[in-house]
C-alpha atoms as a PDB file:
ATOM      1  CA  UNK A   1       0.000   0.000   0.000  1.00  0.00           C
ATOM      2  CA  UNK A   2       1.568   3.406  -0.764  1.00  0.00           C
ATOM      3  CA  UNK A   3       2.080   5.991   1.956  1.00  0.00           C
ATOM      4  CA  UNK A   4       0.589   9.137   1.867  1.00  0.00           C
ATOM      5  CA  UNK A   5       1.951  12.408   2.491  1.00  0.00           C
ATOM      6  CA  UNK A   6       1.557  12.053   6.561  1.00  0.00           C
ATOM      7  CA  UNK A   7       4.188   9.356   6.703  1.00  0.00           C
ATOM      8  CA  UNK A   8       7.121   9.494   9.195  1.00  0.00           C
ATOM      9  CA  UNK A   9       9.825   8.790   6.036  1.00  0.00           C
ATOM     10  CA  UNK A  10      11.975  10.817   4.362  1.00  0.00           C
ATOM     11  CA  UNK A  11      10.493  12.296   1.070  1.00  0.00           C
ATOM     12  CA  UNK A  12      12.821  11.975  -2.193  1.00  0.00           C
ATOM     13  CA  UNK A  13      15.199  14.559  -0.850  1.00  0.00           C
ATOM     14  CA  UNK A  14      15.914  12.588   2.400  1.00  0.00           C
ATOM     15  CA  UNK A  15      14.228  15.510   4.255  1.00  0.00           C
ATOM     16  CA  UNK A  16      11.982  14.319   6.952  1.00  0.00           C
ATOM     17  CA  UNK A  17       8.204  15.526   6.197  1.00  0.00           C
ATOM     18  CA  UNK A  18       8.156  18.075   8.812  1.00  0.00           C
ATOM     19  CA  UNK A  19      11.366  19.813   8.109  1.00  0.00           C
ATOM     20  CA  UNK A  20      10.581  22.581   5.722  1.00  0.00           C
ATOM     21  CA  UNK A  21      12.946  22.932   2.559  1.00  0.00           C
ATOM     22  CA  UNK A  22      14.243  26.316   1.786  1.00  0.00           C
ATOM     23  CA  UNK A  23      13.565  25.606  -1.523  1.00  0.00           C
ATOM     24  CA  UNK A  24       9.861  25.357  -0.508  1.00  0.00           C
ATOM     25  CA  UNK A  25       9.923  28.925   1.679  1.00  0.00           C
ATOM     26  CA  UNK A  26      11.825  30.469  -1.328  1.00  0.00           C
ATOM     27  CA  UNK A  27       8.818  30.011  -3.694  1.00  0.00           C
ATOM     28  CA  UNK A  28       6.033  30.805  -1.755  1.00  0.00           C
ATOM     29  CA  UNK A  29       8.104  33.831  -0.740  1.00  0.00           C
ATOM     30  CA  UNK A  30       8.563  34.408  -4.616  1.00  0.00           C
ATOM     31  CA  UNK A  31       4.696  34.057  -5.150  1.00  0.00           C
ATOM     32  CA  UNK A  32       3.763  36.520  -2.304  1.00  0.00           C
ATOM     33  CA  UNK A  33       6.417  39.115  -3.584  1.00  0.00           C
ATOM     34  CA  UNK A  34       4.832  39.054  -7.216  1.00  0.00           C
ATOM     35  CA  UNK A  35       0.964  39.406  -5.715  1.00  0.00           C
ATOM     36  CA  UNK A  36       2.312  42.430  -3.583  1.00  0.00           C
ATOM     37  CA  UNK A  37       4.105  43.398  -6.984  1.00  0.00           C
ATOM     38  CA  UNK A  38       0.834  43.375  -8.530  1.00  0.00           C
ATOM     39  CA  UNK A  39      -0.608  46.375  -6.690  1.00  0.00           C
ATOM     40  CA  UNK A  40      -4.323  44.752  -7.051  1.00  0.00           C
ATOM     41  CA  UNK A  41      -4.737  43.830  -3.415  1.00  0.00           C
ATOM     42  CA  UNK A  42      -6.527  45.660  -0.458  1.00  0.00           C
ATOM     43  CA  UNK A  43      -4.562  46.996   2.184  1.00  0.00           C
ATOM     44  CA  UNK A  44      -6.311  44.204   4.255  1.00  0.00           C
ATOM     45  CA  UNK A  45      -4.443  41.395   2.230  1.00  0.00           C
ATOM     46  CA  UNK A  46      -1.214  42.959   1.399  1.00  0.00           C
ATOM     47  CA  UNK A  47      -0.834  43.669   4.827  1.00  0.00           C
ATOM     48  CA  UNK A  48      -1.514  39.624   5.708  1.00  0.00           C
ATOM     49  CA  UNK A  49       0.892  39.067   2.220  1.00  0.00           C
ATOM     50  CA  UNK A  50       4.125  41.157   4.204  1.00  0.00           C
ATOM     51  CA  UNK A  51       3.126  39.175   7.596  1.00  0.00           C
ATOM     52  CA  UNK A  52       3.662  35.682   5.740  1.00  0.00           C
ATOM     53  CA  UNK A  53       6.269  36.778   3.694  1.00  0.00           C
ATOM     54  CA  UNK A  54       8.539  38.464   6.861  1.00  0.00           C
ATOM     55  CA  UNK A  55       7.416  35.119   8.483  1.00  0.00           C
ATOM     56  CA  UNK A  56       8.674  33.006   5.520  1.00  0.00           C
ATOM     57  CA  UNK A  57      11.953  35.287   5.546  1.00  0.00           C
ATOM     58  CA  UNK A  58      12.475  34.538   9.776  1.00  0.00           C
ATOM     59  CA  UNK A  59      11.727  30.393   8.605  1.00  0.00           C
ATOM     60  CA  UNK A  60      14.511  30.882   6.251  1.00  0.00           C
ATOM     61  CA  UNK A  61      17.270  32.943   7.706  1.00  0.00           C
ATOM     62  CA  UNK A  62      17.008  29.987  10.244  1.00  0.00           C
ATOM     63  CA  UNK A  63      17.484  26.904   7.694  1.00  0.00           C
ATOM     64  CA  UNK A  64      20.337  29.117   6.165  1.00  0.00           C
ATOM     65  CA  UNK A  65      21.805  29.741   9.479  1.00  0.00           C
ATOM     66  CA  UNK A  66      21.477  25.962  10.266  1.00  0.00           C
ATOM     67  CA  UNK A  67      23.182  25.199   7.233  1.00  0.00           C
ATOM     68  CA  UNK A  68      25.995  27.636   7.614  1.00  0.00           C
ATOM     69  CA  UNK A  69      26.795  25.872  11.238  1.00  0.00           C
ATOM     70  CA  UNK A  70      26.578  22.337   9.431  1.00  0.00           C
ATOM     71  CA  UNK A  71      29.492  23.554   7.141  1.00  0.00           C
ATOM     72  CA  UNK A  72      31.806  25.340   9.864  1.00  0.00           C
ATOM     73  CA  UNK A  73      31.297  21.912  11.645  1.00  0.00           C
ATOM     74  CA  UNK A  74      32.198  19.767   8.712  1.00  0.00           C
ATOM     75  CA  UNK A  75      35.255  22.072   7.841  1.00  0.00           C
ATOM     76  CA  UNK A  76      36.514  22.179  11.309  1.00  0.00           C
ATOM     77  CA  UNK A  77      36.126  18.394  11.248  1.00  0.00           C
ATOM     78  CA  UNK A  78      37.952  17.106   8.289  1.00  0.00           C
ATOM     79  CA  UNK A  79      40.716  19.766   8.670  1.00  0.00           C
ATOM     80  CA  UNK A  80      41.620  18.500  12.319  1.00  0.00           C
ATOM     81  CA  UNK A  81      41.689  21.974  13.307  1.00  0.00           C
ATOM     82  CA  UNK A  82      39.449  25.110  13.785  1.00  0.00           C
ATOM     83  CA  UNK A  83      36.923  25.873  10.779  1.00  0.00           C
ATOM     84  CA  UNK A  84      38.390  28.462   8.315  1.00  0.00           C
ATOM     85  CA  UNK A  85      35.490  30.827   7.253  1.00  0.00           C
ATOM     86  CA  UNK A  86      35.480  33.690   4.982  1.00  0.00           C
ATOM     87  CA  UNK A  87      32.414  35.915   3.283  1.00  0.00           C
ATOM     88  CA  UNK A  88      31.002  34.738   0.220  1.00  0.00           C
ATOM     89  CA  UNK A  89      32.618  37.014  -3.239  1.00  0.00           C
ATOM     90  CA  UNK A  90      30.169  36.321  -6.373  1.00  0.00           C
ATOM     91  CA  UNK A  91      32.218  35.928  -9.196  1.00  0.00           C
ATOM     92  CA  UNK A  92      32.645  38.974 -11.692  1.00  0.00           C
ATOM     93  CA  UNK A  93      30.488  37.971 -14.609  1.00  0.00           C
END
């Protein structure tokens, strides 16, 4: 019998079901940024659109900061020594 989406497995990504992806939070944040883009909302709704999305934005900033730790512990781990961090440069394009 196939399990449904209330299951206590991992789904395909070998995220447990409630663990939110970023990937998830990133798009709905996407979708509420274009209908507050759109300028045909009442104040009412925007208002509740900004609330999710700044909630959305808190959700993430905490997976990313998870994430960060995950790597300073993995780095500090295989080097036998204290992690080495440095900021992020984007390449020039």
């Amino acid at each position: 019998m196939p399990k449904g989406p209330a299951t206590d497995s991992p789904d395909a990504s070998g995220a447990p079901p409630t663990q939110e992806r970023f990937e998830d939070l990133l798009g709905r944040l996407r979708a509420i940024v274009e209908r507050l883009e759109g300028g045909n909302l009442p104040l009412e709704d925007s208002l509740k659109a900004f609330e999710e999305g700044m909630e959305l934005c808190k959700r993430g900033g905490l997976i990313l900061d998870g994430a960060e730790k995950k790597v300073e512990m993995l780095l500090g781990a295989g080097g036998g020594g204290a992690a080495a961090t440095a900021p992020f440069e984007m390449p020039d394009e």
